[in-house]
PDB file of N, CA and C in Angstrom:
ATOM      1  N   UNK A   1      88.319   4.090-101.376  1.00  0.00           N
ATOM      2  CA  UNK A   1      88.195   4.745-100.072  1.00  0.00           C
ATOM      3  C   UNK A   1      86.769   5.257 -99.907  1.00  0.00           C
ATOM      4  N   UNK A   2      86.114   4.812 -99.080  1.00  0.00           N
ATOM      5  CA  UNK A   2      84.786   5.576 -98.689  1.00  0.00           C
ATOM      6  C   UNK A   2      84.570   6.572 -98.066  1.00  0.00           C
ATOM      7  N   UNK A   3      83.825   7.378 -98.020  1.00  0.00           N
ATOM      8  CA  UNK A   3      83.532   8.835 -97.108  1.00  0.00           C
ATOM      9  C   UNK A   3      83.545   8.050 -95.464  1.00  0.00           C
ATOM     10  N   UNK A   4      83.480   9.469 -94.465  1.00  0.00           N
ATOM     11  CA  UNK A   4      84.101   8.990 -93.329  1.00  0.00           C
ATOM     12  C   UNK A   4      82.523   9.127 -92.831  1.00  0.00           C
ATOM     13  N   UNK A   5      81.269   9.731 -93.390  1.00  0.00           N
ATOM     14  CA  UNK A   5      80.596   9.517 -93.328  1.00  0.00           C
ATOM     15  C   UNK A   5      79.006   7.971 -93.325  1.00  0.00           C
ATOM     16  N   UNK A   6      80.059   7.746 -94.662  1.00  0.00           N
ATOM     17  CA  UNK A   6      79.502   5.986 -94.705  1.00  0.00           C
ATOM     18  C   UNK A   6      80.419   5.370 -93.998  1.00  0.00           C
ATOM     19  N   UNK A   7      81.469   5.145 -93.576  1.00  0.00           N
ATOM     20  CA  UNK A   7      82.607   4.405 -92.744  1.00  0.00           C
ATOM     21  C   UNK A   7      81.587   4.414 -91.181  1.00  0.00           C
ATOM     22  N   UNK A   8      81.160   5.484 -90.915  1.00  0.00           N
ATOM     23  CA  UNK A   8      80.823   5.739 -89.480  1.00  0.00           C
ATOM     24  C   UNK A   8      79.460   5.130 -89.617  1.00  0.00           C
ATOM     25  N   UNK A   9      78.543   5.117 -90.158  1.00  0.00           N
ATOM     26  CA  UNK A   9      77.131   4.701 -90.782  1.00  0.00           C
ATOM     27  C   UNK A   9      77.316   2.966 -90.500  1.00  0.00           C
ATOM     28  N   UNK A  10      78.093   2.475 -91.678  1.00  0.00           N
ATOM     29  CA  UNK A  10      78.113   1.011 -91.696  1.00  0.00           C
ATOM     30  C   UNK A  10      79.252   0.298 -90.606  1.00  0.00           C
ATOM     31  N   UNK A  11      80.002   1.336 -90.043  1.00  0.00           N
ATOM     32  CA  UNK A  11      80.564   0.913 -88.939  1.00  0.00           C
ATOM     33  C   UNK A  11      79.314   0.479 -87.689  1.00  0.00           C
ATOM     34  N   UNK A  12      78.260   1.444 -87.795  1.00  0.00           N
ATOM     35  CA  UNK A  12      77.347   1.278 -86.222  1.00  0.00           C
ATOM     36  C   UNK A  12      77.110   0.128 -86.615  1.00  0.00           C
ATOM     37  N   UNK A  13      76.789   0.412 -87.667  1.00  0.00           N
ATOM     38  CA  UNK A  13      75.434  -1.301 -88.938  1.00  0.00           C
ATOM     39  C   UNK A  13      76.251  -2.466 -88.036  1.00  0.00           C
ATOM     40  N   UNK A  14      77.362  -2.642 -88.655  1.00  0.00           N
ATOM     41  CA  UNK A  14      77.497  -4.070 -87.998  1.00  0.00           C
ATOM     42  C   UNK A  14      78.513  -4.020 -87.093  1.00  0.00           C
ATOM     43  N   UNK A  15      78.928  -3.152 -85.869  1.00  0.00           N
ATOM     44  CA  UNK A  15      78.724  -3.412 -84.795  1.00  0.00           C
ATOM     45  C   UNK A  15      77.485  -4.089 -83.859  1.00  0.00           C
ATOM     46  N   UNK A  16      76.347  -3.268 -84.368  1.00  0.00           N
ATOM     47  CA  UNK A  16      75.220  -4.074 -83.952  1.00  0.00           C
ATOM     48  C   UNK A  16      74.871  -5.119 -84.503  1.00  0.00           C
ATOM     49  N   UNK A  17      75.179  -5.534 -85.603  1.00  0.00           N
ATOM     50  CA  UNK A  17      75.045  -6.596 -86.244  1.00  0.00           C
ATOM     51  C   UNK A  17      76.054  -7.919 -85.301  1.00  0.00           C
ATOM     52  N   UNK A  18      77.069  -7.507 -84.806  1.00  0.00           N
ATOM     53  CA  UNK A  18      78.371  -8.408 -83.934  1.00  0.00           C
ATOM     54  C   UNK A  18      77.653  -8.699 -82.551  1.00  0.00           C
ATOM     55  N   UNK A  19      76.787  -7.352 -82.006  1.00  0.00           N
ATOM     56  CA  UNK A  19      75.795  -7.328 -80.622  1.00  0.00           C
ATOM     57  C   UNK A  19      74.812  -8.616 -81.105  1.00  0.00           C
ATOM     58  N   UNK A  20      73.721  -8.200 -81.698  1.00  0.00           N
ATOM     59  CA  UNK A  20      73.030  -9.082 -82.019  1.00  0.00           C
ATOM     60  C   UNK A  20      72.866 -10.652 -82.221  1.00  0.00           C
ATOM     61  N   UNK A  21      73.688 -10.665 -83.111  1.00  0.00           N
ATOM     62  CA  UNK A  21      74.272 -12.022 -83.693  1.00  0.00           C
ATOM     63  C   UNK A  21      74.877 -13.191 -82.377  1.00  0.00           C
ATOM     64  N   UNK A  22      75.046 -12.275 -81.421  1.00  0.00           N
ATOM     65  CA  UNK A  22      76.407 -12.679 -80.252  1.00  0.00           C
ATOM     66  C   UNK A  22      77.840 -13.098 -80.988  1.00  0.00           C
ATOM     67  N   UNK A  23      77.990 -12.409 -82.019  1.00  0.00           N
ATOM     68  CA  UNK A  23      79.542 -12.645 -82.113  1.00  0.00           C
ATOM     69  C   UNK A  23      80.836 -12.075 -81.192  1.00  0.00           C
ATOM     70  N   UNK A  24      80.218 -10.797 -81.270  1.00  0.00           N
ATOM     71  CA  UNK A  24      81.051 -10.147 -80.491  1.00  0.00           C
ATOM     72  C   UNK A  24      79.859  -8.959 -79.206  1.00  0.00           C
ATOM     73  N   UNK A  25      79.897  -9.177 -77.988  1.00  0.00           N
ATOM     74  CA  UNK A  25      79.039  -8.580 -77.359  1.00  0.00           C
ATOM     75  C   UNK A  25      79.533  -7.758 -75.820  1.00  0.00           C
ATOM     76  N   UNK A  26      81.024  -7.519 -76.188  1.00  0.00           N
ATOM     77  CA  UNK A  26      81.703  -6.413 -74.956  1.00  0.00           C
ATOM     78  C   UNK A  26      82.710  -6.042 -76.232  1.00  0.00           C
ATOM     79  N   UNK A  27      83.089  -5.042 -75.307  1.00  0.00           N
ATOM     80  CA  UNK A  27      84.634  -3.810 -76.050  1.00  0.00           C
ATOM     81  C   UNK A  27      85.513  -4.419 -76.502  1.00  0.00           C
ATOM     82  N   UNK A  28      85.817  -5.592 -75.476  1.00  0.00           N
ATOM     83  CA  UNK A  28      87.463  -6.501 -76.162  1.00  0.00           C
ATOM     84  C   UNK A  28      86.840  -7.539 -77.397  1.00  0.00           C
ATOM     85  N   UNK A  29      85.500  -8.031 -76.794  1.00  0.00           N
ATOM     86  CA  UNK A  29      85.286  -9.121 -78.072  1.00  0.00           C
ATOM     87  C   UNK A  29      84.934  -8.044 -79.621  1.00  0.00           C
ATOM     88  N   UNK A  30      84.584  -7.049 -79.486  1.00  0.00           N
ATOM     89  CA  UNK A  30      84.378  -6.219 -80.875  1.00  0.00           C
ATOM     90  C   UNK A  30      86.041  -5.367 -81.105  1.00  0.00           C
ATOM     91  N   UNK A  31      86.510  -5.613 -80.707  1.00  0.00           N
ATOM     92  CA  UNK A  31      88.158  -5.064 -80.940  1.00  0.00           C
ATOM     93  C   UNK A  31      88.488  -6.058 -81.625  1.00  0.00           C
ATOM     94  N   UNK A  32      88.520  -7.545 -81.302  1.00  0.00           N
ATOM     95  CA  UNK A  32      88.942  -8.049 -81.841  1.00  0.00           C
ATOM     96  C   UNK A  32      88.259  -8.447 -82.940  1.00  0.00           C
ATOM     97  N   UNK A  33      86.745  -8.424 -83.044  1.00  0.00           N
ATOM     98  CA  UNK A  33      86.759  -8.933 -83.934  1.00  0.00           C
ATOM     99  C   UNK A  33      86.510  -7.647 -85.277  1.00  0.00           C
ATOM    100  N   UNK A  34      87.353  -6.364 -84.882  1.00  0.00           N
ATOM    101  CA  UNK A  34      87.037  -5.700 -85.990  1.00  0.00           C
ATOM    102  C   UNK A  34      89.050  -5.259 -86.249  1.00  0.00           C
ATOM    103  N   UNK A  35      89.584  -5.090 -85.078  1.00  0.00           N
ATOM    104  CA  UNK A  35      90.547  -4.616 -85.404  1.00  0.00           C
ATOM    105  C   UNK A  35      90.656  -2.697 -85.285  1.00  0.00           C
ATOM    106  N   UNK A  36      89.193  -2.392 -85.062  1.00  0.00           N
ATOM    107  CA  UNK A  36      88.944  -0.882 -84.419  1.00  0.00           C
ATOM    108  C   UNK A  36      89.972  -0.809 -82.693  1.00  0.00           C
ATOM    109  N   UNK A  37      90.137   0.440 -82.450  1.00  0.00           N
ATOM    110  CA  UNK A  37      90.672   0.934 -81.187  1.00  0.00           C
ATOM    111  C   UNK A  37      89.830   0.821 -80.512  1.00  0.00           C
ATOM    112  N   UNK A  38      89.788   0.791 -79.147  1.00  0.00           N
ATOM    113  CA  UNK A  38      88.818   0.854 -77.771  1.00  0.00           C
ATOM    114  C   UNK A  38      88.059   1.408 -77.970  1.00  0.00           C
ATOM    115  N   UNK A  39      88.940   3.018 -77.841  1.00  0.00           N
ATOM    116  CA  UNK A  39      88.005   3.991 -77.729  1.00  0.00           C
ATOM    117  C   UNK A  39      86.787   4.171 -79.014  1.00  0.00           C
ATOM    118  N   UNK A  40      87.359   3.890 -80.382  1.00  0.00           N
ATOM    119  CA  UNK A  40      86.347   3.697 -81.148  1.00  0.00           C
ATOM    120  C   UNK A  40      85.428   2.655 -80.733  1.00  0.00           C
ATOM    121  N   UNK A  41      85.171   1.912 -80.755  1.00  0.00           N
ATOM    122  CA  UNK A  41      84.539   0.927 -80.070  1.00  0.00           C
ATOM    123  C   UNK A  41      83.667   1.090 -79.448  1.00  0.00           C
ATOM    124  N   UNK A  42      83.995   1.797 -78.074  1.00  0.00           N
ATOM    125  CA  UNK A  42      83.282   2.621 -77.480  1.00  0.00           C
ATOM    126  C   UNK A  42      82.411   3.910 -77.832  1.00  0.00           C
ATOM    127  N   UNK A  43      82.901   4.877 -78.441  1.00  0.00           N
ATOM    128  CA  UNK A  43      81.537   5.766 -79.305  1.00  0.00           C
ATOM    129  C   UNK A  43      81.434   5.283 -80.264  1.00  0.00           C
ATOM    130  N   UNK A  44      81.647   3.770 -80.899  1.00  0.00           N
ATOM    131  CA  UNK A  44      80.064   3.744 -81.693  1.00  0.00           C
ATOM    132  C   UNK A  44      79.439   2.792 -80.673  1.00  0.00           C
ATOM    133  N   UNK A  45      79.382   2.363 -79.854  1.00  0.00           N
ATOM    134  CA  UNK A  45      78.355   1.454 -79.056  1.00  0.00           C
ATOM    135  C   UNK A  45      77.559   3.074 -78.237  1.00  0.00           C
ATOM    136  N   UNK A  46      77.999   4.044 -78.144  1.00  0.00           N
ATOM    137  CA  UNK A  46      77.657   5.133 -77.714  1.00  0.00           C
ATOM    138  C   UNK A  46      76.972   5.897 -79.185  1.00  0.00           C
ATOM    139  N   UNK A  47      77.034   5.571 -79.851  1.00  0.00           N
ATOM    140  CA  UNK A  47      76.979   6.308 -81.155  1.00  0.00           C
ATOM    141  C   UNK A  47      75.071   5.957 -81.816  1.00  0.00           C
ATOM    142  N   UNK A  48      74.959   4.472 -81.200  1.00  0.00           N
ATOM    143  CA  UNK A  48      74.086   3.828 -82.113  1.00  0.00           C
ATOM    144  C   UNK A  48      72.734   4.133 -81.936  1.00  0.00           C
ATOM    145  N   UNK A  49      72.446   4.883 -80.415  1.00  0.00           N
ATOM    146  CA  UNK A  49      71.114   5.565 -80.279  1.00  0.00           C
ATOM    147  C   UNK A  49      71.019   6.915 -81.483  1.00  0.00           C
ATOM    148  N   UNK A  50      71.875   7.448 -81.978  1.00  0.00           N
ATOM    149  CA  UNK A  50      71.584   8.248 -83.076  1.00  0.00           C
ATOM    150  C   UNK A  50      71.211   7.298 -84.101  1.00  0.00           C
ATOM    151  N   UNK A  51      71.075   6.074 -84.284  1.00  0.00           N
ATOM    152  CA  UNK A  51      70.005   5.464 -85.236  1.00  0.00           C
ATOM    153  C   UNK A  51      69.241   5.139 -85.141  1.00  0.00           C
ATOM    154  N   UNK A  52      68.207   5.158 -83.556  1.00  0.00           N
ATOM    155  CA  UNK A  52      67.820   5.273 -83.055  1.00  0.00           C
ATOM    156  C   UNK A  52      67.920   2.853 -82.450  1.00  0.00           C
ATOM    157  N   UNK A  53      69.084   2.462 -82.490  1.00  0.00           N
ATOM    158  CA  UNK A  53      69.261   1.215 -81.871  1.00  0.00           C
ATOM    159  C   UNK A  53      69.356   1.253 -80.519  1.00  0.00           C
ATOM    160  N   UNK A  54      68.592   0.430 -80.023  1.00  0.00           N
ATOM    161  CA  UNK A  54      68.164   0.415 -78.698  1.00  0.00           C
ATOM    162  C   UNK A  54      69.368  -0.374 -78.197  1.00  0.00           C
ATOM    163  N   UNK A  55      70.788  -0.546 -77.552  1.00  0.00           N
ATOM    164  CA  UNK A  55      71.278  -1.642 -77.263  1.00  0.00           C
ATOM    165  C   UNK A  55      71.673  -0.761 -75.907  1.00  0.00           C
ATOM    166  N   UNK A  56      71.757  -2.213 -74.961  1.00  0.00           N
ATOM    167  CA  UNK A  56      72.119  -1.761 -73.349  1.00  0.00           C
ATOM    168  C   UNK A  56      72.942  -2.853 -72.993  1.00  0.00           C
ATOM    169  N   UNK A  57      73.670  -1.853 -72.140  1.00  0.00           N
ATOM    170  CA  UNK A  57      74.661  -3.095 -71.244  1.00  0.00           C
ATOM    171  C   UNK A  57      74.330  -3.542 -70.625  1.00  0.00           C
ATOM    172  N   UNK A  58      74.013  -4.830 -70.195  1.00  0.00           N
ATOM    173  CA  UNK A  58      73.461  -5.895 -69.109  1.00  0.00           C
ATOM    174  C   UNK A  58      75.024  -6.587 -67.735  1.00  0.00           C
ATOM    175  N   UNK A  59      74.725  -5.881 -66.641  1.00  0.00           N
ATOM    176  CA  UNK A  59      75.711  -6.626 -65.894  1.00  0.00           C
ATOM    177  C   UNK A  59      75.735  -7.739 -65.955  1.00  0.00           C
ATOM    178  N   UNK A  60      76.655  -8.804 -65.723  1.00  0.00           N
ATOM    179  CA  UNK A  60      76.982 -10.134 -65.071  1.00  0.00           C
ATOM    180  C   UNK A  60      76.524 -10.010 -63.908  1.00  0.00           C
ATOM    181  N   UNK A  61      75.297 -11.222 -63.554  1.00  0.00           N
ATOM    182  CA  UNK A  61      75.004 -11.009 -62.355  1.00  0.00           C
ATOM    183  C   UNK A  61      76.164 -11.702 -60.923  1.00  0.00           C
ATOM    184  N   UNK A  62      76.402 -10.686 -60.220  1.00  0.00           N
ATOM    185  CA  UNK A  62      77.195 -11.356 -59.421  1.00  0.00           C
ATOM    186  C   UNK A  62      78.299 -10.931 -59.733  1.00  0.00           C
ATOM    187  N   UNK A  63      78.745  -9.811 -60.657  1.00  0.00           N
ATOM    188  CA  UNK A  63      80.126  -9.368 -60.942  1.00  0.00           C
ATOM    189  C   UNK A  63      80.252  -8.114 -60.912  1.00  0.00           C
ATOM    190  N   UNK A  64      81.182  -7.212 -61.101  1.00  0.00           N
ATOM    191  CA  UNK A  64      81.733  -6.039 -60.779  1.00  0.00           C
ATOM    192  C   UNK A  64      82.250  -5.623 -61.925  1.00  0.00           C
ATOM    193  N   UNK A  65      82.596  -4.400 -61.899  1.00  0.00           N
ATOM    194  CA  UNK A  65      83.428  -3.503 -62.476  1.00  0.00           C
ATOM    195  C   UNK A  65      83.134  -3.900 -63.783  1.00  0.00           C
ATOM    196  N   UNK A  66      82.145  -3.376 -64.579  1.00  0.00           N
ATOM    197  CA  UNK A  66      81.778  -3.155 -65.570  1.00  0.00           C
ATOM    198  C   UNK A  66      81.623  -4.313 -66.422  1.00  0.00           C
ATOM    199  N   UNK A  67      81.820  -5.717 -65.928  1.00  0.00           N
ATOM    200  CA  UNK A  67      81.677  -7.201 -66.417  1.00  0.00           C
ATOM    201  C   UNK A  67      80.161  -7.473 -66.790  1.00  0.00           C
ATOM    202  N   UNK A  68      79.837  -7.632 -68.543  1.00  0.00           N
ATOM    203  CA  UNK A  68      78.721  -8.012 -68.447  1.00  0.00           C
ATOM    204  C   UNK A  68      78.637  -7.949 -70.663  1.00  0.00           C
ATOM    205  N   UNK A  69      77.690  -7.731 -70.443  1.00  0.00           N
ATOM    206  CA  UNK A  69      77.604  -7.424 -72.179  1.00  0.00           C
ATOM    207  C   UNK A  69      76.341  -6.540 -72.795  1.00  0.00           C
ATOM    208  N   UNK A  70      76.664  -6.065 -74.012  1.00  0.00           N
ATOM    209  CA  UNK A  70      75.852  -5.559 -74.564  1.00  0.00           C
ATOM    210  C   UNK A  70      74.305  -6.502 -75.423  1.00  0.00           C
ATOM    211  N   UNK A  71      73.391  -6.178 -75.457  1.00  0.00           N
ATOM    212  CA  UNK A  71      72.301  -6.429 -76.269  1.00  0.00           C
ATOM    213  C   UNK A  71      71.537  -5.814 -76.980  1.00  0.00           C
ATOM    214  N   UNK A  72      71.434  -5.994 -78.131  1.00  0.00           N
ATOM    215  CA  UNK A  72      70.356  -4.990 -79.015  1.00  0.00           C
ATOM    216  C   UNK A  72      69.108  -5.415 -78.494  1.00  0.00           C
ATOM    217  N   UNK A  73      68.240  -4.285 -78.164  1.00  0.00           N
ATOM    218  CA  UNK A  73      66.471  -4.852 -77.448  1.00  0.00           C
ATOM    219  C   UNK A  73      66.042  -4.631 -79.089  1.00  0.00           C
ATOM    220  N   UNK A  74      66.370  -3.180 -79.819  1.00  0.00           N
ATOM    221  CA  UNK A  74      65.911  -3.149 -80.999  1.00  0.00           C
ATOM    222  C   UNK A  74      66.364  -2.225 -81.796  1.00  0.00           C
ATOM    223  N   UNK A  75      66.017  -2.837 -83.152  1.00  0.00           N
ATOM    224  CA  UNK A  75      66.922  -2.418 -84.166  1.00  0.00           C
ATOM    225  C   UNK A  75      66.582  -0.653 -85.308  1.00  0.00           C
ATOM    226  N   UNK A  76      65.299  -0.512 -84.411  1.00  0.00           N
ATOM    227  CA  UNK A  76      64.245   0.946 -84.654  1.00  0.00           C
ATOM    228  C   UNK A  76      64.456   0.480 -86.103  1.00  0.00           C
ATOM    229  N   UNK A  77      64.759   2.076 -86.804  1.00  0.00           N
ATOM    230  CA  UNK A  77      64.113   1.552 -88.312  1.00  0.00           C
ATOM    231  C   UNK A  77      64.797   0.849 -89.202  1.00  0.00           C
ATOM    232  N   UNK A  78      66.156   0.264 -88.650  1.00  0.00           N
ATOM    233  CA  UNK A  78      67.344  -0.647 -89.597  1.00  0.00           C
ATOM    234  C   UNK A  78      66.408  -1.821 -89.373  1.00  0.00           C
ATOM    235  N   UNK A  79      66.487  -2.264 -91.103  1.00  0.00           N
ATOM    236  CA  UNK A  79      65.987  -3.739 -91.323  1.00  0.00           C
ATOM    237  C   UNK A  79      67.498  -4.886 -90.696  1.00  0.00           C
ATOM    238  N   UNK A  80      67.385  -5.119 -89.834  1.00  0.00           N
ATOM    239  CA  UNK A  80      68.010  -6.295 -89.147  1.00  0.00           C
ATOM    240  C   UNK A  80      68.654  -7.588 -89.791  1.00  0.00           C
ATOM    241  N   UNK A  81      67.711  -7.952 -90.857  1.00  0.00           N
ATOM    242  CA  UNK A  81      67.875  -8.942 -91.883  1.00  0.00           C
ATOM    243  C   UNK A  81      68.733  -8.594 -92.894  1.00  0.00           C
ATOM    244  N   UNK A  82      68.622  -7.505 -93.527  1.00  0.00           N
ATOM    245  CA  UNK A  82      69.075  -6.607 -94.630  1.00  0.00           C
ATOM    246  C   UNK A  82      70.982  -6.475 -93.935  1.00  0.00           C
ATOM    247  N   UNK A  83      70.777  -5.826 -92.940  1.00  0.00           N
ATOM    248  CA  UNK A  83      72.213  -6.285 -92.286  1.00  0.00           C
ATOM    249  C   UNK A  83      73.164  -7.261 -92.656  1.00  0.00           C
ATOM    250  N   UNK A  84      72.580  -7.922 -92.012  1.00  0.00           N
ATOM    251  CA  UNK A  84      72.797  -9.814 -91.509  1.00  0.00           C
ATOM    252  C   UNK A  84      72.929 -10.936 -92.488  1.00  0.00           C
ATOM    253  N   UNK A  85      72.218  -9.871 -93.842  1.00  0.00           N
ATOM    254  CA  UNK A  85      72.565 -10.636 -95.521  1.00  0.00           C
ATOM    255  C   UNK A  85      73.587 -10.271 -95.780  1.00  0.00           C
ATOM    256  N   UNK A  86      73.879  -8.522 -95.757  1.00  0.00           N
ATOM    257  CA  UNK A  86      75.060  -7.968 -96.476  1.00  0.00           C
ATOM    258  C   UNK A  86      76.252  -7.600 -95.244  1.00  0.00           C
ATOM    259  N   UNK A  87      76.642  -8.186 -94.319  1.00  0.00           N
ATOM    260  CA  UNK A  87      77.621  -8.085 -93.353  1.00  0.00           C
ATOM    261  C   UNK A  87      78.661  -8.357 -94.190  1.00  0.00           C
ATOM    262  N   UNK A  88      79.031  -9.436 -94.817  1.00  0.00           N
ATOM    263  CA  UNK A  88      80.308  -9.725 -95.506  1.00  0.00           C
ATOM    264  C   UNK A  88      80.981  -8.506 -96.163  1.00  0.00           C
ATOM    265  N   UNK A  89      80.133  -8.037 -97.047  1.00  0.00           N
ATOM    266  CA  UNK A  89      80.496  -6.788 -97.870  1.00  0.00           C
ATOM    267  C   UNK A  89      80.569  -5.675 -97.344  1.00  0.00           C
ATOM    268  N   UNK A  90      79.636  -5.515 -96.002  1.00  0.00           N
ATOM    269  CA  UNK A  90      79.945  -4.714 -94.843  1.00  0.00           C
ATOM    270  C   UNK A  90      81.610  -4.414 -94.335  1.00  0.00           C
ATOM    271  N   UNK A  91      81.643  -5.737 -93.293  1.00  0.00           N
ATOM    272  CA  UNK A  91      83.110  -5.619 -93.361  1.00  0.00           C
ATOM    273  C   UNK A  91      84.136  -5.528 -94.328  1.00  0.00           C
ATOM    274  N   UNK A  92      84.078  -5.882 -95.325  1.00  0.00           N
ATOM    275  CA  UNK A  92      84.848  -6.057 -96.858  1.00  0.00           C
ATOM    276  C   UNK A  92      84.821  -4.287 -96.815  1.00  0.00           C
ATOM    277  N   UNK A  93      84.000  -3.900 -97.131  1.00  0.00           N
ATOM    278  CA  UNK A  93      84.256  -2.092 -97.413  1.00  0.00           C
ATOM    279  C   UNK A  93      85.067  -1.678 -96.156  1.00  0.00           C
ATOM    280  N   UNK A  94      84.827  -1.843 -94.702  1.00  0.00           N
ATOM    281  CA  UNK A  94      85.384  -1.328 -93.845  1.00  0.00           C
ATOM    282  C   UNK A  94      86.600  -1.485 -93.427  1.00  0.00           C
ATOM    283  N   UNK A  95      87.286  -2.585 -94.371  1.00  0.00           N
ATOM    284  CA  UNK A  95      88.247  -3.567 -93.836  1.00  0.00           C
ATOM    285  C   UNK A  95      88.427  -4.015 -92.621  1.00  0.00           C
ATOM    286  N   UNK A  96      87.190  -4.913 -92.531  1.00  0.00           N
ATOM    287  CA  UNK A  96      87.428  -5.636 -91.026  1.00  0.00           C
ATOM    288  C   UNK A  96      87.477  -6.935 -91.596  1.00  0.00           C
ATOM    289  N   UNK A  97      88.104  -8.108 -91.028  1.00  0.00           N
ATOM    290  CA  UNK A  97      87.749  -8.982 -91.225  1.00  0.00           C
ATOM    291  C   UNK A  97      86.415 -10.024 -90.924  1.00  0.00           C
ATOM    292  N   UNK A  98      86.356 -10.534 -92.103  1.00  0.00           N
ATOM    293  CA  UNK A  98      84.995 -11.169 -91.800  1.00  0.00           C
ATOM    294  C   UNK A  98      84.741 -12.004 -90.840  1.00  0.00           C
ATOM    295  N   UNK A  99      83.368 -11.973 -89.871  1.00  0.00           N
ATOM    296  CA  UNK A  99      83.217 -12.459 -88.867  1.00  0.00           C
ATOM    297  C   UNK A  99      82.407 -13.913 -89.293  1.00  0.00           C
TER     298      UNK A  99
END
């Protein structure tokens, strides 16, 4: 069991890592692909400027009601790569399944 402290830490990690990547880049596609609740979901995509990750929601042009997706512009002082090597073991600690 990990502290709820690193849970919340490597939870932002590769959420943005799911933004980035385009695996998963709205609320329903990172639900599913973590198995987290909405609302979690939602404060950590709210959460990740305390690491100082730059990510913004971009509308669908031409669409409504909140249709569109997230993008990391940048990753401030998280090495990006360092991520994107250790995601597997990422999710593996968090029990998400691997993306």
């Amino acid at each position: 069991m990990i502290s709820k402290t690193r849970s919340s830490f490597l939870r932002r990690l590769y959420v943005a890592w799911l933004i980035d990547s385009g695996r998963a880049t709205d609320v329903p596609s990172l639900v599913a692909a973590t198995g987290m609740p909405r609302r979690t979901a939602q404060d950590t995509l709210a959460a990740l400027a305390e690491l100082d990750i730059d990510c913004v929601f971009e509308q669908a042009e031409g669409s409504r009601n909140n249709s569109g997706r997230y993008r990391i512009h940048s990753w401030g002082p998280i090495d990006a790569h360092w991520v994107g090597a250790h995601a597997a073991r990422i999710a593996s600690e968090l029990e998400y399944p691997c993306a």
